[in-house]
N, C-alpha and C. Protein backbone atom coordinates (compact mmCIF):
# COMPACT_ATOMS: atom_id res chain seq x y z
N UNK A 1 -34.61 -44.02 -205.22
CA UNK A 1 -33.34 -43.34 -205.08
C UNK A 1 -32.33 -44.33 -204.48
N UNK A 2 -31.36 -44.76 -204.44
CA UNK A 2 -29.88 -45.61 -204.81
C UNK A 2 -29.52 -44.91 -203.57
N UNK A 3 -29.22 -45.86 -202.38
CA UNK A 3 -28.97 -45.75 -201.73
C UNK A 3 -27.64 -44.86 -200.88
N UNK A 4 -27.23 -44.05 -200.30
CA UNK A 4 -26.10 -43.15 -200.01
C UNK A 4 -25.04 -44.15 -199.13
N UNK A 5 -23.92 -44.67 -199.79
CA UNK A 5 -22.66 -45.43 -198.52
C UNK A 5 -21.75 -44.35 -198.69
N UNK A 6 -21.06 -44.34 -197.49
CA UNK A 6 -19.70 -43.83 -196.78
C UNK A 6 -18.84 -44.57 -197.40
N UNK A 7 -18.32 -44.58 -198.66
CA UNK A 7 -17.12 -45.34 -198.91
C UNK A 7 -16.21 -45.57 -198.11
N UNK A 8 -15.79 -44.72 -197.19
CA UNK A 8 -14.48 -44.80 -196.01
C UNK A 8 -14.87 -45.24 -195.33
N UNK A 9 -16.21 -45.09 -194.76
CA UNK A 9 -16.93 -45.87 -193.63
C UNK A 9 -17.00 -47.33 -193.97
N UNK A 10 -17.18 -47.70 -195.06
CA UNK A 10 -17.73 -48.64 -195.93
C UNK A 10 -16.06 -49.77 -196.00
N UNK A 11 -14.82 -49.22 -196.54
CA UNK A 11 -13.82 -50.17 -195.91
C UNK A 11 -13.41 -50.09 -194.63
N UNK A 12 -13.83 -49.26 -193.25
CA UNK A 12 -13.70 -49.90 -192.80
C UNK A 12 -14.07 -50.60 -191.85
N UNK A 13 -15.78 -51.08 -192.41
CA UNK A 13 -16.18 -51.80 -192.14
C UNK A 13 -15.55 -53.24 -192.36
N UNK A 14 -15.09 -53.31 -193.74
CA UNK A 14 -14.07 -54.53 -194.22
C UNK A 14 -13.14 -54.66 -193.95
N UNK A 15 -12.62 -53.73 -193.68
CA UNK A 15 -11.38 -54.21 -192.70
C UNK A 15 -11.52 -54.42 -191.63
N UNK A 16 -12.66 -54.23 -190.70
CA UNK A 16 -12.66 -55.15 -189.55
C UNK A 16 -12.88 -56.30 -189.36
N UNK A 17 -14.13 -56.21 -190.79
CA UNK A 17 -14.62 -57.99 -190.95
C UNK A 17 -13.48 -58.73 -191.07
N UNK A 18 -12.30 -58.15 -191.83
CA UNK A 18 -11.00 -58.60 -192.40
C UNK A 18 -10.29 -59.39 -191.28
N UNK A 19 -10.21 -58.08 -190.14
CA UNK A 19 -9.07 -58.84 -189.10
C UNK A 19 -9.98 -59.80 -188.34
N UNK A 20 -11.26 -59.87 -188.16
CA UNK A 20 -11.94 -61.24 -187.26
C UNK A 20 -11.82 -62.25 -187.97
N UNK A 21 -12.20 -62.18 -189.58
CA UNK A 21 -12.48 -63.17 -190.96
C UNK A 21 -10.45 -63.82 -190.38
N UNK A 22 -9.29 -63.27 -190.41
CA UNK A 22 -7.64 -63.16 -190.32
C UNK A 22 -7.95 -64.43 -188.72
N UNK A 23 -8.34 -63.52 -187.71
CA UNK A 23 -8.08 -64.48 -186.74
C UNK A 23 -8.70 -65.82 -187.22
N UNK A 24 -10.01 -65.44 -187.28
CA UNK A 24 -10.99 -67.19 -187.60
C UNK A 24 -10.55 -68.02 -188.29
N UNK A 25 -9.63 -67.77 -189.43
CA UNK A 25 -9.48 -68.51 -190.62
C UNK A 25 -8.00 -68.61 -190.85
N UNK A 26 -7.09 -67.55 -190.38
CA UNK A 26 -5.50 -67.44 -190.76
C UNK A 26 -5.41 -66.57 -191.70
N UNK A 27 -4.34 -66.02 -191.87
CA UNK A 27 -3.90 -65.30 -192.55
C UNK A 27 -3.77 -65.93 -194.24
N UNK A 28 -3.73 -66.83 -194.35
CA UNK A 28 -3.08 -67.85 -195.73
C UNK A 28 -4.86 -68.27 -195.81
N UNK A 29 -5.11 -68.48 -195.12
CA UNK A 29 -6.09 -69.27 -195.31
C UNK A 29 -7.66 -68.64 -195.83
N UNK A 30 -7.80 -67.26 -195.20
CA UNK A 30 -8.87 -66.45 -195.21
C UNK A 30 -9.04 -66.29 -196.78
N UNK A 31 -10.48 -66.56 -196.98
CA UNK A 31 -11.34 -66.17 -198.04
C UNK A 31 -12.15 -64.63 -198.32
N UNK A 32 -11.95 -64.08 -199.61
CA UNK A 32 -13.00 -62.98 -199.75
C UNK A 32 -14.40 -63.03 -199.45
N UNK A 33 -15.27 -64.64 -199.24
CA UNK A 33 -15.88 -64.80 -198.49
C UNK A 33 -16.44 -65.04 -197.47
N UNK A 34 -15.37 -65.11 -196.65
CA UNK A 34 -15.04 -65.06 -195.06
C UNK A 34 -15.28 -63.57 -194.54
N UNK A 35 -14.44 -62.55 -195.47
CA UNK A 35 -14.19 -60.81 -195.09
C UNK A 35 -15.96 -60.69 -195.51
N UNK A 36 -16.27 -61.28 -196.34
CA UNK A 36 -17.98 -60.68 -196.58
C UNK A 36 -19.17 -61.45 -195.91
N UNK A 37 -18.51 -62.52 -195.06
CA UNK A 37 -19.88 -63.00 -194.42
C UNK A 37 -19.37 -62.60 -193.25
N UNK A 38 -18.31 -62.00 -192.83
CA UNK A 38 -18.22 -61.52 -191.61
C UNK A 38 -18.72 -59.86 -191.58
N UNK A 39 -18.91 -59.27 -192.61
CA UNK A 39 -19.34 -58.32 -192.90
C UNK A 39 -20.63 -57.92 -193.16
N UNK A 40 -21.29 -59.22 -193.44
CA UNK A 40 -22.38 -59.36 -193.82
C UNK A 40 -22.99 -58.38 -195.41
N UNK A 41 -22.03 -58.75 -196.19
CA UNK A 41 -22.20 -58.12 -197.66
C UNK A 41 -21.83 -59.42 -198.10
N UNK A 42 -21.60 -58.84 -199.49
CA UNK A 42 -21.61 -60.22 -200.71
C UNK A 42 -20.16 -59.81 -200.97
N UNK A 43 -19.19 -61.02 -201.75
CA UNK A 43 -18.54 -61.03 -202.12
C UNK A 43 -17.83 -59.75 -203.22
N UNK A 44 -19.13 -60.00 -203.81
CA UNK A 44 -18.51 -58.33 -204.73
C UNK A 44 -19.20 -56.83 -204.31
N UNK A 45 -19.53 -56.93 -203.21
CA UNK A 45 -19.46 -55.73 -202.62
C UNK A 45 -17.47 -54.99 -201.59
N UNK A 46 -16.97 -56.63 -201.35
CA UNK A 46 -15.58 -56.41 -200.96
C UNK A 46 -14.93 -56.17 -201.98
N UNK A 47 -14.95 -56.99 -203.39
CA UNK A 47 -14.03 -56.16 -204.79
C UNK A 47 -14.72 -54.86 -204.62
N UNK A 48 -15.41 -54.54 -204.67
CA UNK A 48 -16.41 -53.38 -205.06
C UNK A 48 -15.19 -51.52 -204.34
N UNK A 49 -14.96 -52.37 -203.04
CA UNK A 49 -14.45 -51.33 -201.90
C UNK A 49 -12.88 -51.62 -201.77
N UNK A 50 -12.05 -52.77 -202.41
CA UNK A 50 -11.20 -53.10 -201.62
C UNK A 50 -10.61 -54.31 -202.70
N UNK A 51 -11.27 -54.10 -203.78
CA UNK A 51 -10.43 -54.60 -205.42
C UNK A 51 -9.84 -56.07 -205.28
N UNK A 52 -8.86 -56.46 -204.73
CA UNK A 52 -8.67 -57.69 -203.92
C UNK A 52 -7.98 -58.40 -203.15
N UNK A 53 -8.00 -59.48 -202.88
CA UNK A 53 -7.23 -60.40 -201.49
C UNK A 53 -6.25 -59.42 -200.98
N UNK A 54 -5.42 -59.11 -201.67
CA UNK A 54 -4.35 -58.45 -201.04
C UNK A 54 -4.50 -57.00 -200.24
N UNK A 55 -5.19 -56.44 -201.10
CA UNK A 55 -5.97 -55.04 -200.83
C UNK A 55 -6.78 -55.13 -199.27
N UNK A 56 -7.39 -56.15 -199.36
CA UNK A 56 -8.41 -56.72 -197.95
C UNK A 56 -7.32 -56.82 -196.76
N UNK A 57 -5.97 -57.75 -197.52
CA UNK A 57 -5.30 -57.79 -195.98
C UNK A 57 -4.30 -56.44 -195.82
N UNK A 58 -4.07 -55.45 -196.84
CA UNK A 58 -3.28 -54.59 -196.22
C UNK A 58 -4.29 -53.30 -195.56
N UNK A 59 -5.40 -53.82 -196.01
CA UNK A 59 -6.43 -52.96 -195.16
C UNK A 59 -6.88 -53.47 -193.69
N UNK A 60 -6.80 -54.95 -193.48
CA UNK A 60 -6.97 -55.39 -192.46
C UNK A 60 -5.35 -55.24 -191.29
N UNK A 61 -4.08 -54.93 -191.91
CA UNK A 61 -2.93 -54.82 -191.63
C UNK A 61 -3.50 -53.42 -191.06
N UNK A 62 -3.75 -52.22 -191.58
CA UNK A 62 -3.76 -51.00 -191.61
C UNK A 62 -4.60 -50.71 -190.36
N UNK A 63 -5.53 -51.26 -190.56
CA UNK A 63 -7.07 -51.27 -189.17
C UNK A 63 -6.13 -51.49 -187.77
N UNK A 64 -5.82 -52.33 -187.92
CA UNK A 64 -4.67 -52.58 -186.53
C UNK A 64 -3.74 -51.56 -186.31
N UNK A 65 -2.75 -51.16 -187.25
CA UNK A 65 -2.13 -50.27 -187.17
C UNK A 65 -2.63 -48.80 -186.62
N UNK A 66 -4.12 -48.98 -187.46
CA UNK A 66 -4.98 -47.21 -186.86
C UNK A 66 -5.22 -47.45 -185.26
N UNK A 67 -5.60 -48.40 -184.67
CA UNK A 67 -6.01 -48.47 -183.69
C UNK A 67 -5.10 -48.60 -182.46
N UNK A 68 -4.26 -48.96 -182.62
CA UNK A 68 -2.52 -48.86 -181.93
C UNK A 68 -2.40 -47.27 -182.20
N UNK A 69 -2.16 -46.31 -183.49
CA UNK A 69 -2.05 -45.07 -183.43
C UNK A 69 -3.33 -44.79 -181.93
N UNK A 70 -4.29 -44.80 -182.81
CA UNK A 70 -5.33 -44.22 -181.83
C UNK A 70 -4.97 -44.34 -180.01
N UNK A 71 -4.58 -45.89 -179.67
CA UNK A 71 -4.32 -45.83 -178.44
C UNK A 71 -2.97 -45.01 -177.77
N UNK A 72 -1.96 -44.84 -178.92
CA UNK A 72 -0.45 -44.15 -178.61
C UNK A 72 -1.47 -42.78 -178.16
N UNK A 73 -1.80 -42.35 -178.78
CA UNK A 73 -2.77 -40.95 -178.24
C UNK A 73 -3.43 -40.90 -176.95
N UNK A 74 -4.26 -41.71 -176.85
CA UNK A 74 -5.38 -41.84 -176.00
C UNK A 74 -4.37 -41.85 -174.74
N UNK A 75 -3.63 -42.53 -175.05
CA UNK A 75 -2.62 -42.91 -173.75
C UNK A 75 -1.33 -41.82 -172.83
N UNK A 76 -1.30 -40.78 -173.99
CA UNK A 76 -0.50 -39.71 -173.60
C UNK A 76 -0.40 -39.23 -172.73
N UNK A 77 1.30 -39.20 -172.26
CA UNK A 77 1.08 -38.69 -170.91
C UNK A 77 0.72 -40.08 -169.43
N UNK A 78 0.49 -41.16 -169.80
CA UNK A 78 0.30 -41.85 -168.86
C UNK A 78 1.23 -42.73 -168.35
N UNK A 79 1.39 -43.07 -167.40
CA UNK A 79 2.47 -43.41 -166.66
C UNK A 79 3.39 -44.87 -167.46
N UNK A 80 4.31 -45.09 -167.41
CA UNK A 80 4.92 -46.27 -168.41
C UNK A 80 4.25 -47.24 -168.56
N UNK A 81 4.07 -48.27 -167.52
CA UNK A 81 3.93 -49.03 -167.30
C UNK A 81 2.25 -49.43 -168.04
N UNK A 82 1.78 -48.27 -167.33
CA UNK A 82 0.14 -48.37 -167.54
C UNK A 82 -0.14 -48.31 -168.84
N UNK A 83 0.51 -47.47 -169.58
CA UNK A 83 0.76 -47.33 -170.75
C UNK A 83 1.20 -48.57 -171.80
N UNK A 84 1.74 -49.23 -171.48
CA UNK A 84 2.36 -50.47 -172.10
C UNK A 84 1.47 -51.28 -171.82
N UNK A 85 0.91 -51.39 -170.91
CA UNK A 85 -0.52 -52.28 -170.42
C UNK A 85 -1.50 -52.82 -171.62
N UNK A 86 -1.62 -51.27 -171.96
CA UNK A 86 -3.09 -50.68 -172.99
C UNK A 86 -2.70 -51.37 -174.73
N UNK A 87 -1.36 -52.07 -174.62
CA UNK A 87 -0.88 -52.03 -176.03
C UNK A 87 -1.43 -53.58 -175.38
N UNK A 88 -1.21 -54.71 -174.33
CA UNK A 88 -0.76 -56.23 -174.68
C UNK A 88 -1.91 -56.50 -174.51
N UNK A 89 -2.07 -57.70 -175.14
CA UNK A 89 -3.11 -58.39 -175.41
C UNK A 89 -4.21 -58.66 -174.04
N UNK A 90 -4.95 -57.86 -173.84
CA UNK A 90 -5.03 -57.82 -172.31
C UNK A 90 -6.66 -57.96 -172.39
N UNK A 91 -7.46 -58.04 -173.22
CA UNK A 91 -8.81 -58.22 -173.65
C UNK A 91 -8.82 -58.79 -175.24
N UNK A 92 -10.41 -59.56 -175.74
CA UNK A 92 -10.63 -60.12 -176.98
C UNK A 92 -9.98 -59.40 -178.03
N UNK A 93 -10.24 -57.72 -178.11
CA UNK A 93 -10.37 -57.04 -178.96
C UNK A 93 -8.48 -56.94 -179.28
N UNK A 94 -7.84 -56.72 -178.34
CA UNK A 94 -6.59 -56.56 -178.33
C UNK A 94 -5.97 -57.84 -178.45
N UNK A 95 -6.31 -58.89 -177.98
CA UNK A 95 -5.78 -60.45 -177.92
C UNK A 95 -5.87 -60.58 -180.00
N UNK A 96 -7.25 -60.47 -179.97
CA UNK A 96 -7.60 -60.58 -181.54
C UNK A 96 -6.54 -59.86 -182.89
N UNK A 97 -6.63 -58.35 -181.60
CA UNK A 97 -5.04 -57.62 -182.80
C UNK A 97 -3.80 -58.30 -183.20
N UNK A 98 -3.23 -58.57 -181.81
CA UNK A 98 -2.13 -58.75 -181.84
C UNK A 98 -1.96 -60.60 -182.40
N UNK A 99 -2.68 -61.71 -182.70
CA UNK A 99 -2.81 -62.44 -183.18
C UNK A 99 -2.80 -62.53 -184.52
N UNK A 100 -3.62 -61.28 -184.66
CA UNK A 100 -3.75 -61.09 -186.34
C UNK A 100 -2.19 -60.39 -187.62
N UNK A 101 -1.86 -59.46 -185.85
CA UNK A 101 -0.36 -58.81 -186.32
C UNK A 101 0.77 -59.53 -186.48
N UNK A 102 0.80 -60.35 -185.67
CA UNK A 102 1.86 -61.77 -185.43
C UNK A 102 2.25 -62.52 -186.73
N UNK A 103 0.48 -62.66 -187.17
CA UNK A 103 0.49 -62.92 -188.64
C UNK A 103 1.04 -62.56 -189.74
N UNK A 104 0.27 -61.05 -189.64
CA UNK A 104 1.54 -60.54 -190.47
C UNK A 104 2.93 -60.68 -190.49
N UNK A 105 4.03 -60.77 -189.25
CA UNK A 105 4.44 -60.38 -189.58
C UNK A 105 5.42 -61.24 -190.11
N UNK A 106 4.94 -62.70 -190.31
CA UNK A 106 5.27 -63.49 -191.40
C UNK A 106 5.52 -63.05 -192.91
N UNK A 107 4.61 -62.65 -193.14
CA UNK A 107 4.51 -61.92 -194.18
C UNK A 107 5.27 -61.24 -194.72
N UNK A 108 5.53 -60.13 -193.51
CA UNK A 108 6.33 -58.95 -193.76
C UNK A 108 7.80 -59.68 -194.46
N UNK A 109 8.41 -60.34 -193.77
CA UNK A 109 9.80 -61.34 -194.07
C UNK A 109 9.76 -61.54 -195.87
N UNK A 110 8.69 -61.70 -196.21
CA UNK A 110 8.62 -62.46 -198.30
C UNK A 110 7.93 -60.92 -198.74
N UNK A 111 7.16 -60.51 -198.03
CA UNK A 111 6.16 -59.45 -198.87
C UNK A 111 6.94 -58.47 -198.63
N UNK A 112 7.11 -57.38 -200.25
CA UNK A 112 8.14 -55.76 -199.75
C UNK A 112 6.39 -54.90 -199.23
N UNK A 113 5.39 -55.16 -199.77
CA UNK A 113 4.01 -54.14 -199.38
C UNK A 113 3.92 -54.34 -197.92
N UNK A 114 4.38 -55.61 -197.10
CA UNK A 114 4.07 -55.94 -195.95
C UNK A 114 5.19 -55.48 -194.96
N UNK A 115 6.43 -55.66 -195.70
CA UNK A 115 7.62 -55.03 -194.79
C UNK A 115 7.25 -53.55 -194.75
N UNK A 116 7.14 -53.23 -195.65
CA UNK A 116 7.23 -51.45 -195.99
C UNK A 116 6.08 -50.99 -194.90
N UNK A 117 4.86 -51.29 -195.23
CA UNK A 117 3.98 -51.28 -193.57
C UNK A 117 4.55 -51.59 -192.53
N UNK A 118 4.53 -52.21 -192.14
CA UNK A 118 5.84 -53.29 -190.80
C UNK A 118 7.11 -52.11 -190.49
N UNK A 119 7.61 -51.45 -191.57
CA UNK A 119 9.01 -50.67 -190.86
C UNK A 119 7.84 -48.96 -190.80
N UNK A 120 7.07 -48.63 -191.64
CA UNK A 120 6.42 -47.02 -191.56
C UNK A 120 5.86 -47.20 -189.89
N UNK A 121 5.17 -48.13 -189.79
CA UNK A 121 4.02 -47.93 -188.64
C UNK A 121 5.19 -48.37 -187.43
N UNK A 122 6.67 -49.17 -187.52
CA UNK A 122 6.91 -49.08 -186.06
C UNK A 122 8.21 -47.63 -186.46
N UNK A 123 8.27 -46.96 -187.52
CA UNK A 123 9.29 -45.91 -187.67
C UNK A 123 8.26 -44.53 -186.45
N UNK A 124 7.24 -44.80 -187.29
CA UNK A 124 5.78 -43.96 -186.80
C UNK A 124 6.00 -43.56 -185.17
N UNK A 125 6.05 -45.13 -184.79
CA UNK A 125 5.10 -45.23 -183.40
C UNK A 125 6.67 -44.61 -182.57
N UNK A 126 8.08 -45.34 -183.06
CA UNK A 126 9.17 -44.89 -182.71
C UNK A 126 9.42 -43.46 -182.30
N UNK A 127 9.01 -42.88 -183.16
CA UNK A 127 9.35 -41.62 -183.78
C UNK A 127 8.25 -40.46 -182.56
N UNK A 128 7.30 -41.42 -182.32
CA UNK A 128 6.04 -40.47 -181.28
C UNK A 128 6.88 -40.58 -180.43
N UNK A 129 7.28 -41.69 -179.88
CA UNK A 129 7.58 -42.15 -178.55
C UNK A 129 8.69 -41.67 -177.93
N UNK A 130 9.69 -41.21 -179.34
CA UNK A 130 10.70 -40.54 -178.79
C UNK A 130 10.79 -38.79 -178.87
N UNK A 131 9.79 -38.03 -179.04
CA UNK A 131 9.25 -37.03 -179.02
C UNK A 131 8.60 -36.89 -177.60
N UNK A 132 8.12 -37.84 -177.17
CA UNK A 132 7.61 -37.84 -175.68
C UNK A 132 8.59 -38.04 -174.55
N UNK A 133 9.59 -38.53 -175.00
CA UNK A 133 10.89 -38.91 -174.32
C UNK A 133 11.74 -38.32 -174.11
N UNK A 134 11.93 -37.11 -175.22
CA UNK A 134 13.00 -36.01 -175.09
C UNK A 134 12.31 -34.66 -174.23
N UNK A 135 10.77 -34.84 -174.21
CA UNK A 135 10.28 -33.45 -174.16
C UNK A 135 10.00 -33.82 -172.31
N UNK A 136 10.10 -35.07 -171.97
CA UNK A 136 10.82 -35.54 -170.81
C UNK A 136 12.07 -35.47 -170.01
N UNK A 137 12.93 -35.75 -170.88
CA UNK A 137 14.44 -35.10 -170.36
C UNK A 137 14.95 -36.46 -170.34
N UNK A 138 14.51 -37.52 -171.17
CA UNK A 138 15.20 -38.56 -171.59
C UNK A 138 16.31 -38.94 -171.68
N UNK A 139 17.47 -39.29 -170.67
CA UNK A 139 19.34 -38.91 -171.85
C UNK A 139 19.27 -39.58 -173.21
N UNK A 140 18.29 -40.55 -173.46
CA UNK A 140 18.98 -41.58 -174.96
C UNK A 140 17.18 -41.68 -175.50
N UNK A 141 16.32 -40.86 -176.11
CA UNK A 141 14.98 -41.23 -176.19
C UNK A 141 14.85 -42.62 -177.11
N UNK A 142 15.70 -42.38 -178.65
CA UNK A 142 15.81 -43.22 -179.12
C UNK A 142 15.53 -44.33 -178.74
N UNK A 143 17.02 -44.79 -178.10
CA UNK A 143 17.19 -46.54 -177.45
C UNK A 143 16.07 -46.72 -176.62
N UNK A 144 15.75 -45.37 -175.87
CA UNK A 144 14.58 -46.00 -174.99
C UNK A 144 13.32 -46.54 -175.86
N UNK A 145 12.97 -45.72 -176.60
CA UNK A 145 11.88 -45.90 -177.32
C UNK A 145 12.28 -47.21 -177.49
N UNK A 146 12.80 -47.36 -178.39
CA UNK A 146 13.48 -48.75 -179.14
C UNK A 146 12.92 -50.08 -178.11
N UNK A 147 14.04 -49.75 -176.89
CA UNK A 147 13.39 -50.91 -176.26
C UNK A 147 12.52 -51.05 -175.91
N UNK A 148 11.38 -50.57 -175.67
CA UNK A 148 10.11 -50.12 -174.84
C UNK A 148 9.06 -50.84 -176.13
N UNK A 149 9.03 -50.41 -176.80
CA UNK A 149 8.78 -51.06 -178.62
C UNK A 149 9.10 -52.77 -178.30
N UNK A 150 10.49 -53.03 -178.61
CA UNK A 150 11.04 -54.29 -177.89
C UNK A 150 10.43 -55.22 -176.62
N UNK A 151 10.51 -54.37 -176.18
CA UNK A 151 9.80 -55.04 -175.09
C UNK A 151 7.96 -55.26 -174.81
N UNK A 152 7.23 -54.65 -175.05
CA UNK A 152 5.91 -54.85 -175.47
C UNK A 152 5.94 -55.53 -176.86
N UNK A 153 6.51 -55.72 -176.94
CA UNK A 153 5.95 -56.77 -178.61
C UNK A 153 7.00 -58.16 -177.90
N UNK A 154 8.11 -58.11 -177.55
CA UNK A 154 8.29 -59.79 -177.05
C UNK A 154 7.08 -60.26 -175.88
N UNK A 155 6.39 -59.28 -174.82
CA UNK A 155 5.48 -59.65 -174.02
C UNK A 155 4.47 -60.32 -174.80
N UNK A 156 3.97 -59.41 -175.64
CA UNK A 156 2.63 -59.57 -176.34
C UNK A 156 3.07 -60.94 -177.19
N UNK A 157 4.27 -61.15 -177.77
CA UNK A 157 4.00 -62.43 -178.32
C UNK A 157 4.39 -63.66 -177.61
N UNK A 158 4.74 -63.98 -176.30
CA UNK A 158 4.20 -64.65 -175.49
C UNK A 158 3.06 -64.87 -174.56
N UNK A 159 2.43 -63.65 -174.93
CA UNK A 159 1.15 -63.25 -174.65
C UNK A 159 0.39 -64.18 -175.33
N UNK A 160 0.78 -64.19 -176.50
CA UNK A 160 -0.56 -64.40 -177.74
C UNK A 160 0.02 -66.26 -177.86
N UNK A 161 1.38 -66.57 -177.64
CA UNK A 161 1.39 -67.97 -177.77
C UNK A 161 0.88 -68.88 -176.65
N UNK A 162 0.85 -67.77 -175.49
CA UNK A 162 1.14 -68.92 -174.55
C UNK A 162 -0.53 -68.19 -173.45
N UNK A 163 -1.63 -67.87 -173.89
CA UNK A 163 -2.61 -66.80 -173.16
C UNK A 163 -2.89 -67.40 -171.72
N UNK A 164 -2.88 -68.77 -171.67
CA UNK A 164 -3.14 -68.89 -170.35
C UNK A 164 -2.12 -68.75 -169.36
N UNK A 165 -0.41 -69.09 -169.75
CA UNK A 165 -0.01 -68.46 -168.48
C UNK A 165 0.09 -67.10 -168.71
N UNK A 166 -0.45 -66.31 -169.24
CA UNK A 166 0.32 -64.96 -168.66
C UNK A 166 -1.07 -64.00 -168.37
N UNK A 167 -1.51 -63.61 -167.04
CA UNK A 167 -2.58 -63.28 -166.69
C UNK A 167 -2.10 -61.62 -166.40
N UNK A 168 -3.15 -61.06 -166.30
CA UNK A 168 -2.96 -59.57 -165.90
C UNK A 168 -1.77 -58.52 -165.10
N UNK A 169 -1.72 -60.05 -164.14
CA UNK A 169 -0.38 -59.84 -163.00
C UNK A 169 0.71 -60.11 -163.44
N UNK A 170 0.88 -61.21 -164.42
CA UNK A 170 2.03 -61.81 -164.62
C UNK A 170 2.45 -60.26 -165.86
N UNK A 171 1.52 -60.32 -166.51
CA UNK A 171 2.04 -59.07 -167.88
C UNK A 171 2.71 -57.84 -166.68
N UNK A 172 1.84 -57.43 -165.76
CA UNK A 172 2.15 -55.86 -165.37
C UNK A 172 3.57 -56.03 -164.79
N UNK A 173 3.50 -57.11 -163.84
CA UNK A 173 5.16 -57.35 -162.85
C UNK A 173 5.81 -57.54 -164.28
N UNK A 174 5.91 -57.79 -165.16
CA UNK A 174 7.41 -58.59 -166.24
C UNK A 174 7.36 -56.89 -167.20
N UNK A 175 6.41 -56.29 -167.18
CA UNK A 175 6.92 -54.78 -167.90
C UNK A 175 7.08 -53.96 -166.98
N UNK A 176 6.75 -54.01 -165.66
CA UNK A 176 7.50 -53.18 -164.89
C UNK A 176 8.79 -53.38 -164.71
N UNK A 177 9.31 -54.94 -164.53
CA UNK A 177 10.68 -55.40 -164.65
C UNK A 177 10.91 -54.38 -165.57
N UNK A 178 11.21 -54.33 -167.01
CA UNK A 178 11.35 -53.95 -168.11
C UNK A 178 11.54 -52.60 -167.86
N UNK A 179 10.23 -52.07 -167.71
CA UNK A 179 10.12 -50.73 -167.99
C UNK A 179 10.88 -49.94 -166.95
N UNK A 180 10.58 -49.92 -165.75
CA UNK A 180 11.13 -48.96 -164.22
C UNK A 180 12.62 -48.73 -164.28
N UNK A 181 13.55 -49.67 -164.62
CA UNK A 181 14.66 -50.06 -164.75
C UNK A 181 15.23 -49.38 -165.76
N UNK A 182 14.56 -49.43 -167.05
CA UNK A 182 14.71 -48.69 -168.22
C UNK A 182 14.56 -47.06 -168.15
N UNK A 183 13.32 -46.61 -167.35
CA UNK A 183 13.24 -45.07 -167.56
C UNK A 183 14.36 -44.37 -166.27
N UNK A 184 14.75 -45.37 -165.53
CA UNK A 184 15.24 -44.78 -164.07
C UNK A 184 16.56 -44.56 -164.97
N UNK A 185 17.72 -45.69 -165.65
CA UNK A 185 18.84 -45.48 -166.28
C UNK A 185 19.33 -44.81 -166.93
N UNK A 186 17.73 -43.83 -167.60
CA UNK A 186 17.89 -42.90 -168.53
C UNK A 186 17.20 -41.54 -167.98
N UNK A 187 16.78 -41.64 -166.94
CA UNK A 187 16.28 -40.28 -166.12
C UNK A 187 17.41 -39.34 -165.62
N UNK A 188 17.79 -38.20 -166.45
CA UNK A 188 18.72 -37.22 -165.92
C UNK A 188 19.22 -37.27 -164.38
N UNK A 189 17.74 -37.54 -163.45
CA UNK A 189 18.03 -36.82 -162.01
C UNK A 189 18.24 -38.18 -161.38
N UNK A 190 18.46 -39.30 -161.93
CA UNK A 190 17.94 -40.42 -161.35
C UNK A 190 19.60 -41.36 -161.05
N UNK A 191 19.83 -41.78 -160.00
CA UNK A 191 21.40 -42.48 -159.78
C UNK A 191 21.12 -43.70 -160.10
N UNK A 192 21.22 -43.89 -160.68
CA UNK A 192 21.31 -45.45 -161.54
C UNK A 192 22.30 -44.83 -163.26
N UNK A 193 21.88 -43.33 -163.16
CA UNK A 193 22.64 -43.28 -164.29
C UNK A 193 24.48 -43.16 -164.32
């Protein structure tokens, strides 16, 4: 009897192999046999699930993207700062994302499949953030969101260029700069406004 796979389970298994195969090798550079020996399948078991090259990286684009959703959740409700924490490159697994995203978003600039990802997933994450912001008493959720977005992605990509100076302490003090300043200006009860 022919064995039973999880097709869904099954890419995304490849798309994880995808984004380690993305860091190890580059974005330009990565092979369909890179995504399958990091997967430990054969080459045409990745056509098989994931048809090709391109398919692999907007699935390996996508994996990142789910897992950023997943943490916007997980994180609900938690205090700014701490919260912004959980997005920067602050361990392998997250260092590895945001390296791989960076990548992209080269991409995004020539590719419309890569922009069009690139504007849904930060319209997405926008769009949560300022739902959490109004149901706060936000005066401007928008802009806040906006910058808050802004500002964890310029951290994270000095994060990701530069990993040894920017240590645990240095990330939390430079988004508290950021952040405290930001929610106090826009806090109804708060005199700074």
């Amino acid at each position: 009897m022919p064995k039973q796979v999880d097709h869904n389970q099954r890419r995304s298994q490849l798309a994880e192999a995808a984004v380690v195969a993305i860091d190890t090798h580059g974005l330009d550079s990565v092979r369909l046999v890179d995504v399958a020996r990091e997967a430990k399948l054969t080459t045409g078991a990745v056509v098989h699930y994931l048809n090709n090259k391109d398919d692999v990286l907007l699935a390996a684009f996508d994996q990142v993207g789910l897992r950023n959703a997943e943490r916007l959740e997980q994180t609900r409700g938690m205090d700014p700062v701490d919260r912004a924490m959980t997005y920067l490159p602050h361990d392998e697994e997250t260092a590895r994302e945001w390296r791989v995203f960076l990548q992209f978003w080269g991409r995004g600039v020539s590719d419309p499949a890569f922009r069009e990802r690139h504007r849904a997933g930060y319209e997405a994450l926008a769009y949560s953030l300022r739902l959490e912001l109004e149901a706060g008493g936000v005066s401007d959720p928008q802009t806040v969101a906006d910058a808050m977005i802004a500002g964890v992605d310029g951290i994270a990509v000095r994060v990701a260029m530069e990993p040894d100076a920017w240590d645990m302490t240095r990330m939390r003090k430079t988004v508290s700069a950021l952040m405290l300043p930001l929610m106090a200006a826009h806090d109804p009860n708060s005199s700074l406004r």
